[in-house]
PDB file of N, CA and C in Angstrom:
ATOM      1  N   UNK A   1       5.600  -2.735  -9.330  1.00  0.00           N
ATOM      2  CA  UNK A   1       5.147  -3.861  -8.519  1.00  0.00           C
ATOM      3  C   UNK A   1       6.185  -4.157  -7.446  1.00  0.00           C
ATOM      4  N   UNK A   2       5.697  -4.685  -6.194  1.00  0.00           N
ATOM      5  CA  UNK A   2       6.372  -5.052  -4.915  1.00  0.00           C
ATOM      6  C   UNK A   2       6.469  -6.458  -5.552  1.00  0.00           C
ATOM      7  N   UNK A   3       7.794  -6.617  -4.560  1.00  0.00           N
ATOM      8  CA  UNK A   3       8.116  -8.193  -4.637  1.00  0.00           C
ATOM      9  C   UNK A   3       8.138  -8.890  -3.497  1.00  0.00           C
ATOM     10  N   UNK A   4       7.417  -9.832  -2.362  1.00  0.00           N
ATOM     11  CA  UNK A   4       7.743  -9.655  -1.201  1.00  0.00           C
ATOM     12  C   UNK A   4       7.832 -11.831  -1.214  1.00  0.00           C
ATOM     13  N   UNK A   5       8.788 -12.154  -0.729  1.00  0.00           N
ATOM     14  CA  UNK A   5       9.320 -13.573  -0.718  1.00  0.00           C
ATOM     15  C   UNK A   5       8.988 -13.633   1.046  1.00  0.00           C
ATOM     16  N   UNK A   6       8.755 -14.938   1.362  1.00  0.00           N
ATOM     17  CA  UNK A   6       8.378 -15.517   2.661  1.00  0.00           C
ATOM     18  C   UNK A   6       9.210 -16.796   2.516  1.00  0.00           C
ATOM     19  N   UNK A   7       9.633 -17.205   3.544  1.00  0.00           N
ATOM     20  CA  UNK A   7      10.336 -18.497   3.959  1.00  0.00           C
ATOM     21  C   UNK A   7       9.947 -18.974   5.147  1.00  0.00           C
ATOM     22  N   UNK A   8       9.881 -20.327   5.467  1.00  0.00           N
ATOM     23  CA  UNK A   8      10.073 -21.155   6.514  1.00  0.00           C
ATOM     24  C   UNK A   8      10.700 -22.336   6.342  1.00  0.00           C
ATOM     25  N   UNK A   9      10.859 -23.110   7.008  1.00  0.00           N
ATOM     26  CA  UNK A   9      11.285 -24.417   6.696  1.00  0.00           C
ATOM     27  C   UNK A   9      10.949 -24.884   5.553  1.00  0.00           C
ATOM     28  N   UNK A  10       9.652 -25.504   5.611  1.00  0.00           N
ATOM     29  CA  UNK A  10       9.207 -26.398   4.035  1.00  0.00           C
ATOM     30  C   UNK A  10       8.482 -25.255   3.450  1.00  0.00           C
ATOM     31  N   UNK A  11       8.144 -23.902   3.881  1.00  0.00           N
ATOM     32  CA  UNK A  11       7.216 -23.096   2.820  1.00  0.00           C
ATOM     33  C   UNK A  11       5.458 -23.620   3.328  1.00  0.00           C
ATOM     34  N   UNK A  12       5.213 -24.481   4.226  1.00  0.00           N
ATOM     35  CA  UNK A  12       3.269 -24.897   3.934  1.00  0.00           C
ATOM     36  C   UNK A  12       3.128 -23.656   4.995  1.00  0.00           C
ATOM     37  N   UNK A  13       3.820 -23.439   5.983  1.00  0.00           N
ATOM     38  CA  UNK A  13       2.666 -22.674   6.750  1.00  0.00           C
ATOM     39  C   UNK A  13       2.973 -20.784   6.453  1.00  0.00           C
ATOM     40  N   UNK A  14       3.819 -20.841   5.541  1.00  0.00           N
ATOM     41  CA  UNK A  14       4.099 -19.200   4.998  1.00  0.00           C
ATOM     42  C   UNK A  14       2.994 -19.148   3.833  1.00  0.00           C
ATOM     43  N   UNK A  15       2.550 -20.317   2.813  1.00  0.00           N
ATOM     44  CA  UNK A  15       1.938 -20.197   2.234  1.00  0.00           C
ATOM     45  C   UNK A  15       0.343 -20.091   2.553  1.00  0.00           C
ATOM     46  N   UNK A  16      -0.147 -20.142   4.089  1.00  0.00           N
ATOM     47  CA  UNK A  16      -1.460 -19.904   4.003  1.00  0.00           C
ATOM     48  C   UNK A  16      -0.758 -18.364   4.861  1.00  0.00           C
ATOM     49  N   UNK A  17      -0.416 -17.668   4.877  1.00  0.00           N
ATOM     50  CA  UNK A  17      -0.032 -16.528   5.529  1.00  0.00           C
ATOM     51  C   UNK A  17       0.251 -15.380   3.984  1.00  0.00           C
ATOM     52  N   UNK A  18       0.359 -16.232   3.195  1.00  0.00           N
ATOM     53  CA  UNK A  18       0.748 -15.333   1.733  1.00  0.00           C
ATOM     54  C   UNK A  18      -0.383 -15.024   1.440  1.00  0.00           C
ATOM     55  N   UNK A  19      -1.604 -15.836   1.551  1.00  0.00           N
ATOM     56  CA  UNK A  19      -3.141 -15.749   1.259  1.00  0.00           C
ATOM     57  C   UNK A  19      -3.737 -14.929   1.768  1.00  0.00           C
ATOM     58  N   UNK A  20      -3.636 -14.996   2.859  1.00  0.00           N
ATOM     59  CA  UNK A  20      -4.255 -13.653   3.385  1.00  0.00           C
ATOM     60  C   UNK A  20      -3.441 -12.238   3.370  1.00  0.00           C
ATOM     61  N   UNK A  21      -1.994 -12.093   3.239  1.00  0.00           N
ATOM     62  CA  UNK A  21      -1.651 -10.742   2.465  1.00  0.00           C
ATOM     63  C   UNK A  21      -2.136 -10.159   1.530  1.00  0.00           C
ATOM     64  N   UNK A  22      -2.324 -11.591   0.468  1.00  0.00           N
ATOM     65  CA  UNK A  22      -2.666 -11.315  -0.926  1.00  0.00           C
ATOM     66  C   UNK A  22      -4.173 -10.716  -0.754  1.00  0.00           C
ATOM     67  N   UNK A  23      -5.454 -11.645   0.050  1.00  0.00           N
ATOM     68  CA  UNK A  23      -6.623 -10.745  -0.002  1.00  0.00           C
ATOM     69  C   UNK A  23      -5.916  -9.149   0.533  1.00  0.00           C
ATOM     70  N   UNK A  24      -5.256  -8.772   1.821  1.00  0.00           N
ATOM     71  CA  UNK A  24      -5.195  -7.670   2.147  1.00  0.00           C
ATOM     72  C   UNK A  24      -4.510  -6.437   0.921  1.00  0.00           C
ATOM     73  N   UNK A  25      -4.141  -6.750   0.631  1.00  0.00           N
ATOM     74  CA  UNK A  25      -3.520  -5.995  -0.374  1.00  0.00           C
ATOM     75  C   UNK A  25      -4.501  -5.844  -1.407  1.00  0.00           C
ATOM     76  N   UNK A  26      -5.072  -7.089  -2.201  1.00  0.00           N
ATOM     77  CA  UNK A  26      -6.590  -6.601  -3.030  1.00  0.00           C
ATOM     78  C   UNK A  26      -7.296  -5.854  -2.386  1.00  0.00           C
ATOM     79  N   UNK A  27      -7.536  -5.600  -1.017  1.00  0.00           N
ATOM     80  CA  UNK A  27      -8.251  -4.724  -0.529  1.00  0.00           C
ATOM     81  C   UNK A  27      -7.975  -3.680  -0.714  1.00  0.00           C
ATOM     82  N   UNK A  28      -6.832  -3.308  -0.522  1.00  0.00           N
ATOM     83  CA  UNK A  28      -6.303  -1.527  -0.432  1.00  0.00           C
ATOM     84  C   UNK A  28      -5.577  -1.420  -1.912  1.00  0.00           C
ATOM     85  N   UNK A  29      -5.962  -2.444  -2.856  1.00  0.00           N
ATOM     86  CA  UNK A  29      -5.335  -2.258  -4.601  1.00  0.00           C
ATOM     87  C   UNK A  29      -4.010  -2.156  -4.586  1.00  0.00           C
ATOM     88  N   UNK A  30      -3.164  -2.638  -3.869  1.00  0.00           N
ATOM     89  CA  UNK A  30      -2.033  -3.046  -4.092  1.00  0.00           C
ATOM     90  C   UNK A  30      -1.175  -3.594  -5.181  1.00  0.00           C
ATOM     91  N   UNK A  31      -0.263  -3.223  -5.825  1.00  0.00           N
ATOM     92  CA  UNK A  31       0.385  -4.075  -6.622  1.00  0.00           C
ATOM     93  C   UNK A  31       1.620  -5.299  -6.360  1.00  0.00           C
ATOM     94  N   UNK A  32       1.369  -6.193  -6.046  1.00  0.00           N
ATOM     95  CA  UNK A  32       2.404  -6.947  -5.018  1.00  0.00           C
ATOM     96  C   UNK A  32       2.401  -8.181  -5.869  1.00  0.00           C
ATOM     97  N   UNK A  33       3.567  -8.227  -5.891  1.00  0.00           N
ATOM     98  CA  UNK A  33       3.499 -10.556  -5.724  1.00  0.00           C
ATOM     99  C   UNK A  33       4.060 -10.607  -4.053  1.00  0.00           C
ATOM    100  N   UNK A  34       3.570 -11.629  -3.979  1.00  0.00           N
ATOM    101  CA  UNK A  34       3.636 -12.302  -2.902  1.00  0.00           C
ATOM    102  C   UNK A  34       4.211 -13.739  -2.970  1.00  0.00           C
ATOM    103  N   UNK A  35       5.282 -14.133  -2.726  1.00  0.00           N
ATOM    104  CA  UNK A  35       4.988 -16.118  -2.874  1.00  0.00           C
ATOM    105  C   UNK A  35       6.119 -16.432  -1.265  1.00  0.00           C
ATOM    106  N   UNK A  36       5.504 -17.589  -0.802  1.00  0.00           N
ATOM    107  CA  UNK A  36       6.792 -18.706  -0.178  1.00  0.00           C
ATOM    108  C   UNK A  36       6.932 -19.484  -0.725  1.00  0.00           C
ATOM    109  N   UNK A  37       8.283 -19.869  -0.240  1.00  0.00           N
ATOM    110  CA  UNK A  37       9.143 -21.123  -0.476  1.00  0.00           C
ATOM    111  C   UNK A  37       9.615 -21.410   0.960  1.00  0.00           C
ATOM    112  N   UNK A  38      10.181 -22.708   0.779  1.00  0.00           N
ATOM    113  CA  UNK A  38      11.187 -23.528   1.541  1.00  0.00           C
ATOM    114  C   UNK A  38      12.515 -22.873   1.853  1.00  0.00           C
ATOM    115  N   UNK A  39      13.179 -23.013   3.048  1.00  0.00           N
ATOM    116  CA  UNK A  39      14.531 -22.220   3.414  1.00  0.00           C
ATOM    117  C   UNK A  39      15.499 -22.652   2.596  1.00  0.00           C
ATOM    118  N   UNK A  40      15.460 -24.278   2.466  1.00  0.00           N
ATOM    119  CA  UNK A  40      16.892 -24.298   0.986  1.00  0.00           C
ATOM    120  C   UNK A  40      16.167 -23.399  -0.163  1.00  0.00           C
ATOM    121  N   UNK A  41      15.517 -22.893  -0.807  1.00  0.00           N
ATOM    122  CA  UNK A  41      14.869 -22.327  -2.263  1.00  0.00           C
ATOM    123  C   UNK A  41      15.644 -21.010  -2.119  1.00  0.00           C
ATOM    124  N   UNK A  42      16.042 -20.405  -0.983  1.00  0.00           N
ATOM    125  CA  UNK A  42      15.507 -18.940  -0.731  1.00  0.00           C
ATOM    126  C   UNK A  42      16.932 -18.288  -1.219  1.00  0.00           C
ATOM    127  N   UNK A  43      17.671 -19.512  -1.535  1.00  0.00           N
ATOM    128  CA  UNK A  43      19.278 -18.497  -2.533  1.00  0.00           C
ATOM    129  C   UNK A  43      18.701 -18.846  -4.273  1.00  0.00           C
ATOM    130  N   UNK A  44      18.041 -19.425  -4.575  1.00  0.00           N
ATOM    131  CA  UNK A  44      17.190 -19.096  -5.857  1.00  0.00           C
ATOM    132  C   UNK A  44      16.212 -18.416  -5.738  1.00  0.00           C
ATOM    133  N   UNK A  45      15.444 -17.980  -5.185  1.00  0.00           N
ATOM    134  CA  UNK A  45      14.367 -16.849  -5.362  1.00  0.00           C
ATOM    135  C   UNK A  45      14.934 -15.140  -4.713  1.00  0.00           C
ATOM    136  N   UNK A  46      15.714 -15.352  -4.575  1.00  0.00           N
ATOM    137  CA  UNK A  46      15.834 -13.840  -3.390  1.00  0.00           C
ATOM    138  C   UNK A  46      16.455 -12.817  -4.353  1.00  0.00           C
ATOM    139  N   UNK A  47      16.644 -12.855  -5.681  1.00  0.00           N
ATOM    140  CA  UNK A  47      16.931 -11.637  -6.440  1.00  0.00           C
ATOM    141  C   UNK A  47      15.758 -11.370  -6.970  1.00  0.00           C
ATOM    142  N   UNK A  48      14.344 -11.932  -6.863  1.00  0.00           N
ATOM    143  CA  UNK A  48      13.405 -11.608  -7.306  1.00  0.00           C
ATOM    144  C   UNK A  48      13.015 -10.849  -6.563  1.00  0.00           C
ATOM    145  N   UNK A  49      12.887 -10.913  -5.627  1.00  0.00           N
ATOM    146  CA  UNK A  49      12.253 -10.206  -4.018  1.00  0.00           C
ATOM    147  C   UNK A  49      12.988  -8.805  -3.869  1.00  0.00           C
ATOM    148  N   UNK A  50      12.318  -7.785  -3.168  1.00  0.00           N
ATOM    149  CA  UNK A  50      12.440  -6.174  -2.651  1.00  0.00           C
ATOM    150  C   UNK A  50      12.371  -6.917  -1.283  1.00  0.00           C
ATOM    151  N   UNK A  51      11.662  -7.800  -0.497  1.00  0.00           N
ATOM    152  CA  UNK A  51      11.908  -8.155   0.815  1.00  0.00           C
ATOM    153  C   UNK A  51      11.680  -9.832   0.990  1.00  0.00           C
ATOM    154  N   UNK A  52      12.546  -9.924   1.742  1.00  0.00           N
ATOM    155  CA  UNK A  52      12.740 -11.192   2.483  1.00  0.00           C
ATOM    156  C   UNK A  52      12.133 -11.364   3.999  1.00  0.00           C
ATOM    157  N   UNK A  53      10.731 -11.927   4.407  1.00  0.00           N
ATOM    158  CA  UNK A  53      10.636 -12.250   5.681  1.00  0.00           C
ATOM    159  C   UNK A  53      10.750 -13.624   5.941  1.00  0.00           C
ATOM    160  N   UNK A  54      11.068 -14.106   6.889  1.00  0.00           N
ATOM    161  CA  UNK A  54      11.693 -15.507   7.198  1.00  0.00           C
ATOM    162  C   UNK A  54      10.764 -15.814   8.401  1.00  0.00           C
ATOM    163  N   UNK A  55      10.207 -16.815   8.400  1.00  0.00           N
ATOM    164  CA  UNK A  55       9.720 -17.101   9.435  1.00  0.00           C
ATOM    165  C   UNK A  55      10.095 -17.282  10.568  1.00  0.00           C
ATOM    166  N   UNK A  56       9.486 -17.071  12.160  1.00  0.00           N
ATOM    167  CA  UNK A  56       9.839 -17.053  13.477  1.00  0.00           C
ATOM    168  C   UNK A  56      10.652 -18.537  13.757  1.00  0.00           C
ATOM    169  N   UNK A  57      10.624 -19.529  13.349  1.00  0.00           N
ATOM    170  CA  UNK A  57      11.464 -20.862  13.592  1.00  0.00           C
ATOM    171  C   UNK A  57      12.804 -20.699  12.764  1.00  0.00           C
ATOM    172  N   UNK A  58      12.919 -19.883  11.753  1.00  0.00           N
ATOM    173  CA  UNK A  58      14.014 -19.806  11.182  1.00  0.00           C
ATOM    174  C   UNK A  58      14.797 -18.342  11.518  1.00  0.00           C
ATOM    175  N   UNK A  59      14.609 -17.658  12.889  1.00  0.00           N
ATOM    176  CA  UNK A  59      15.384 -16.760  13.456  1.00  0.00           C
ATOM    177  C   UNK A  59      17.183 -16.953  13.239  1.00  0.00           C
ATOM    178  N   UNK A  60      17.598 -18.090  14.003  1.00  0.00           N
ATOM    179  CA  UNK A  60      18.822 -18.710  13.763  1.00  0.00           C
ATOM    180  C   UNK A  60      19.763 -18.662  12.673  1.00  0.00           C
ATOM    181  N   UNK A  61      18.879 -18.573  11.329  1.00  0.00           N
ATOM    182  CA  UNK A  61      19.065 -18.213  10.242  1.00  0.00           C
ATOM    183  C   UNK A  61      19.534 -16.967   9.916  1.00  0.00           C
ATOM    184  N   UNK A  62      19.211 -16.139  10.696  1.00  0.00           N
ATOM    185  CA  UNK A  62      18.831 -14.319   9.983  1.00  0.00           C
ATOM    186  C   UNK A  62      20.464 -14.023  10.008  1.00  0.00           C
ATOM    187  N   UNK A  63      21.569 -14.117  10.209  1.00  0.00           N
ATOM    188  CA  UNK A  63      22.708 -13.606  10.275  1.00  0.00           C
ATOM    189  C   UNK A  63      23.260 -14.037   8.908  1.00  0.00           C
ATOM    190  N   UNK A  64      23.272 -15.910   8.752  1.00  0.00           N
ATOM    191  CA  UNK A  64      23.498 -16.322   7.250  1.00  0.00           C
ATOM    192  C   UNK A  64      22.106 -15.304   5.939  1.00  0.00           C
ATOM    193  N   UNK A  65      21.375 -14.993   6.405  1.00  0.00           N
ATOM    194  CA  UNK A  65      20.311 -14.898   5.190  1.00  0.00           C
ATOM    195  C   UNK A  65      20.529 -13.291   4.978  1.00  0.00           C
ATOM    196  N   UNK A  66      20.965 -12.430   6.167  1.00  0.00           N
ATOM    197  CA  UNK A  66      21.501 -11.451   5.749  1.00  0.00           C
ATOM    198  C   UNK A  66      22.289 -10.604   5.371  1.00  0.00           C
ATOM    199  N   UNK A  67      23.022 -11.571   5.221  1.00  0.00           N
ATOM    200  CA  UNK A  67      24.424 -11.429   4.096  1.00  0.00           C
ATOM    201  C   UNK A  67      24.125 -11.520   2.723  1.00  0.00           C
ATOM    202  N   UNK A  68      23.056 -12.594   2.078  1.00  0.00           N
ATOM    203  CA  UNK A  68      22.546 -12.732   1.298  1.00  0.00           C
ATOM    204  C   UNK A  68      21.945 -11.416   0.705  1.00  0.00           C
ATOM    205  N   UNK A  69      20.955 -11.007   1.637  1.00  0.00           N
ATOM    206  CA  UNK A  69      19.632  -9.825   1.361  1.00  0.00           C
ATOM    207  C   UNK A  69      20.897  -8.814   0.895  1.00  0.00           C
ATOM    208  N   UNK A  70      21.478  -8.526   1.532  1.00  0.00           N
ATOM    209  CA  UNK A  70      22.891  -7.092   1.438  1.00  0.00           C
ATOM    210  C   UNK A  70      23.109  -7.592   0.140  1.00  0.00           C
ATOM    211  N   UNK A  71      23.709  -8.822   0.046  1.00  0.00           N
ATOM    212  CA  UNK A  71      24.257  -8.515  -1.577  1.00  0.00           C
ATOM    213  C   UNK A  71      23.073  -8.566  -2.657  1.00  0.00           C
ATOM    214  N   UNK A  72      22.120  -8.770  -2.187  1.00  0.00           N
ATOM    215  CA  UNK A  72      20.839  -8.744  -3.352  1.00  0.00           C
ATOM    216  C   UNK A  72      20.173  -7.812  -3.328  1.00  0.00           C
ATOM    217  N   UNK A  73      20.611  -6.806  -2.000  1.00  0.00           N
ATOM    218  CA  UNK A  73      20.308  -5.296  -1.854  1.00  0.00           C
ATOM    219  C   UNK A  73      18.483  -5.861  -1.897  1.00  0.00           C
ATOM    220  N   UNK A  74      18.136  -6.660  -0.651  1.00  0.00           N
ATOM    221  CA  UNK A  74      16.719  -7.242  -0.466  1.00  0.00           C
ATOM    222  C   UNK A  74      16.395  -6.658   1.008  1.00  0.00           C
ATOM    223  N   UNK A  75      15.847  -5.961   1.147  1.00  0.00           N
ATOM    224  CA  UNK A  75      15.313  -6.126   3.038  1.00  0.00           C
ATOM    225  C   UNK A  75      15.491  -7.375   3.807  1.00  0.00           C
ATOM    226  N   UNK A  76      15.405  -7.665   4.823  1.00  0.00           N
ATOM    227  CA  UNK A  76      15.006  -8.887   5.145  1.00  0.00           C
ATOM    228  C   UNK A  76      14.397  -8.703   6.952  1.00  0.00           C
ATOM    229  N   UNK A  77      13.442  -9.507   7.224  1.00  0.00           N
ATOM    230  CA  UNK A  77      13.555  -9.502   8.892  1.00  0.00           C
ATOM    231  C   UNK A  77      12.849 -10.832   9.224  1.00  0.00           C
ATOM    232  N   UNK A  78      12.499 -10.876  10.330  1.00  0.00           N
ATOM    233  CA  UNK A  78      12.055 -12.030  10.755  1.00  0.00           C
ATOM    234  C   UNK A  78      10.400 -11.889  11.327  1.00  0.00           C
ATOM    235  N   UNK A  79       9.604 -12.767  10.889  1.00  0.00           N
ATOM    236  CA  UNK A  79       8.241 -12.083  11.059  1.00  0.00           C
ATOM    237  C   UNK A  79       8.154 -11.950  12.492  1.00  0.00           C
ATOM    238  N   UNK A  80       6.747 -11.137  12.594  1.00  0.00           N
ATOM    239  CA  UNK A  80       6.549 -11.098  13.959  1.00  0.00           C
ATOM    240  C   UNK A  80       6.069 -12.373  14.497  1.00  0.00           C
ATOM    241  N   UNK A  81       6.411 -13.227  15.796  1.00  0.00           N
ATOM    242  CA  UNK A  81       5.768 -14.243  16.177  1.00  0.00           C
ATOM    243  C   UNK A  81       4.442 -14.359  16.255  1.00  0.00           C
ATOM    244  N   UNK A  82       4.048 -13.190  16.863  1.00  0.00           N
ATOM    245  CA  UNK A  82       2.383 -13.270  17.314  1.00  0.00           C
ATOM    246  C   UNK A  82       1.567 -13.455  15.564  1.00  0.00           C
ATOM    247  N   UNK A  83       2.439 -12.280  15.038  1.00  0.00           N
ATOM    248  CA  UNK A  83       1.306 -12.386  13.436  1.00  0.00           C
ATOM    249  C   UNK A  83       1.497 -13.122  12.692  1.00  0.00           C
ATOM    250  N   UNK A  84       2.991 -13.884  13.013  1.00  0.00           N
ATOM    251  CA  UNK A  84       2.937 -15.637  12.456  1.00  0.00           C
ATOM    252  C   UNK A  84       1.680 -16.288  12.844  1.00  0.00           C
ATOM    253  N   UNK A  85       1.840 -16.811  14.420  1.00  0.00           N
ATOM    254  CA  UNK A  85       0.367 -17.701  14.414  1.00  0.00           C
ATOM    255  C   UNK A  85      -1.011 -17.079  14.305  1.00  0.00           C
ATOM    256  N   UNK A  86      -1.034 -15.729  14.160  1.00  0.00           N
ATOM    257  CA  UNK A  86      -2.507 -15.546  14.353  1.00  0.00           C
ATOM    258  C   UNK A  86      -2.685 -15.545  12.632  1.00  0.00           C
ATOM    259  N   UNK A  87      -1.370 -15.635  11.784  1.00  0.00           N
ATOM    260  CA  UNK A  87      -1.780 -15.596  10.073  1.00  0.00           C
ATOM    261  C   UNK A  87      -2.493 -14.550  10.195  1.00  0.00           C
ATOM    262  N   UNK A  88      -1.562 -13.136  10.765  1.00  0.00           N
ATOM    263  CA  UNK A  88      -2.450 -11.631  10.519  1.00  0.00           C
ATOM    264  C   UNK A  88      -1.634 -11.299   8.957  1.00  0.00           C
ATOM    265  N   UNK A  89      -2.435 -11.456   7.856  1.00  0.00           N
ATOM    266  CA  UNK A  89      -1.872 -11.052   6.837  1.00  0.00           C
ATOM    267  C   UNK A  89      -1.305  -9.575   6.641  1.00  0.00           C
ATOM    268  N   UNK A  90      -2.264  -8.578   7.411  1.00  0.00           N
ATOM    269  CA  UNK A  90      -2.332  -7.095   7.575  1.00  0.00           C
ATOM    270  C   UNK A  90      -1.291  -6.078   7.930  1.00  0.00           C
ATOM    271  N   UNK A  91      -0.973  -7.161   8.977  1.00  0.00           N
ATOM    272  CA  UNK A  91      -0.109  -6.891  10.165  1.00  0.00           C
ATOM    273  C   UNK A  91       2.077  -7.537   8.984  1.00  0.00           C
ATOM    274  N   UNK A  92       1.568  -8.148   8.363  1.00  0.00           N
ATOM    275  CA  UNK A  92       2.666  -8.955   7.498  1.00  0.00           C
ATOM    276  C   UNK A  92       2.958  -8.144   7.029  1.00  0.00           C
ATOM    277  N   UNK A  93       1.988  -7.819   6.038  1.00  0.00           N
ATOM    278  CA  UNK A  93       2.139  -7.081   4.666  1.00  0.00           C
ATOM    279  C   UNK A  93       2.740  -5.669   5.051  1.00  0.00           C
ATOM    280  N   UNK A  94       1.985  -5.217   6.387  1.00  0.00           N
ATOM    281  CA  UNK A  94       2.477  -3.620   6.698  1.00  0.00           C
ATOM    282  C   UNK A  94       4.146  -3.497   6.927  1.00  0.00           C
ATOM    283  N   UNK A  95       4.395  -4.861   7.509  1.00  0.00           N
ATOM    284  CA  UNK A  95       6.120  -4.677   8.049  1.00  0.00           C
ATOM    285  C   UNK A  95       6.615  -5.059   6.764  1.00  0.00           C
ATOM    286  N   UNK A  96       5.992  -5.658   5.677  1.00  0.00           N
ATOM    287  CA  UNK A  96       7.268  -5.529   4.051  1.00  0.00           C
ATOM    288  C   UNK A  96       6.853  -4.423   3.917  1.00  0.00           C
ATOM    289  N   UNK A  97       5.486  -3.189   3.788  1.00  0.00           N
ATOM    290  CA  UNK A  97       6.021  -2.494   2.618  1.00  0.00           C
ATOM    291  C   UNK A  97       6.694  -1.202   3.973  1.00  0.00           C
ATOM    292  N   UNK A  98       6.651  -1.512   5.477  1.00  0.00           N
ATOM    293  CA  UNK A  98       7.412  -0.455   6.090  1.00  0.00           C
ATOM    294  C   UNK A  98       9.087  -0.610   5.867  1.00  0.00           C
ATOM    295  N   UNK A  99       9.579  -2.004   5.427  1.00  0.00           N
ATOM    296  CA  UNK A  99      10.791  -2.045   5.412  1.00  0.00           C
ATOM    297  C   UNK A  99      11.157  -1.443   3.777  1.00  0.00           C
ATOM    298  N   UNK A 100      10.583  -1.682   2.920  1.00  0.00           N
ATOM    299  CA  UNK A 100      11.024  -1.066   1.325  1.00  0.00           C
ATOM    300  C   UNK A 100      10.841   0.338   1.388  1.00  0.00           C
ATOM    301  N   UNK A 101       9.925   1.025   2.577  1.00  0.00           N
ATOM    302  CA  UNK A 101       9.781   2.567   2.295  1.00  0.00           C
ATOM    303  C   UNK A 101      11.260   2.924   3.417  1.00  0.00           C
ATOM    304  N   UNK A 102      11.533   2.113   4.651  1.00  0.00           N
ATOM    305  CA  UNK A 102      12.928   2.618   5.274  1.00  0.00           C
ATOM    306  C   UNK A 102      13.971   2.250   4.145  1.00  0.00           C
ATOM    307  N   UNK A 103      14.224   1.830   3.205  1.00  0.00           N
ATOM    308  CA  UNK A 103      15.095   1.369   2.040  1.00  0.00           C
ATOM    309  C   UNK A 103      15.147   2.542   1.314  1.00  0.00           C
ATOM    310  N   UNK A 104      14.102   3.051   0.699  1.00  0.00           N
ATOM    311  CA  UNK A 104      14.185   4.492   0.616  1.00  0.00           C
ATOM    312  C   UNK A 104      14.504   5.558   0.690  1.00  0.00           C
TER     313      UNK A 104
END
């Protein structure tokens, strides 16, 4: 099973973006968890996770959070803006499992 963690600020708008990964992935039978949280949560959840995407408002972040990912040996990047607001789950899901297969 994939592990793929989402962050933003409070976690509400990663969590309707987790929803539609989650249908995409039932589509193509995926084995995944999927969850967000909130940006303080994300040093308690991130040894669970194979990838870390952080949402486009929390860019600023990515230098502290990837120091983190390195020592938790986690991917991490920053979503794409556009497939943030359009909540392209498809388009999400493809850049975690392209970053765990460059991990590889």
């Amino acid at each position: 099973m994939k592990h793929i963690l989402l962050a933003c600020s409070a976690g509400m708008s990663t969590s309707l973006l987790v929803s539609k990964m989650e249908e995409v992935a039932k589509e193509k039978g995926l084995d995944v968890k999927i969850w967000a949280v909130a940006q303080d949560k994300v040093t308690k959840e991130i040894d669970q996770a194979d990838v870390l995407l952080i949402g486009p408002q929390m860019r600023f972040l990515k230098k502290k959070l990837t120091k983190l990912a390195d020592e938790a040996n986690v991917q991490l990047d920053v979503i794409d803006p556009i497939a943030y607001g359009r909540i392209d789950g498809d388009a999400v899901l493809n850049r975690a499992l392209e970053l765990m297969e460059e991990a590889n």
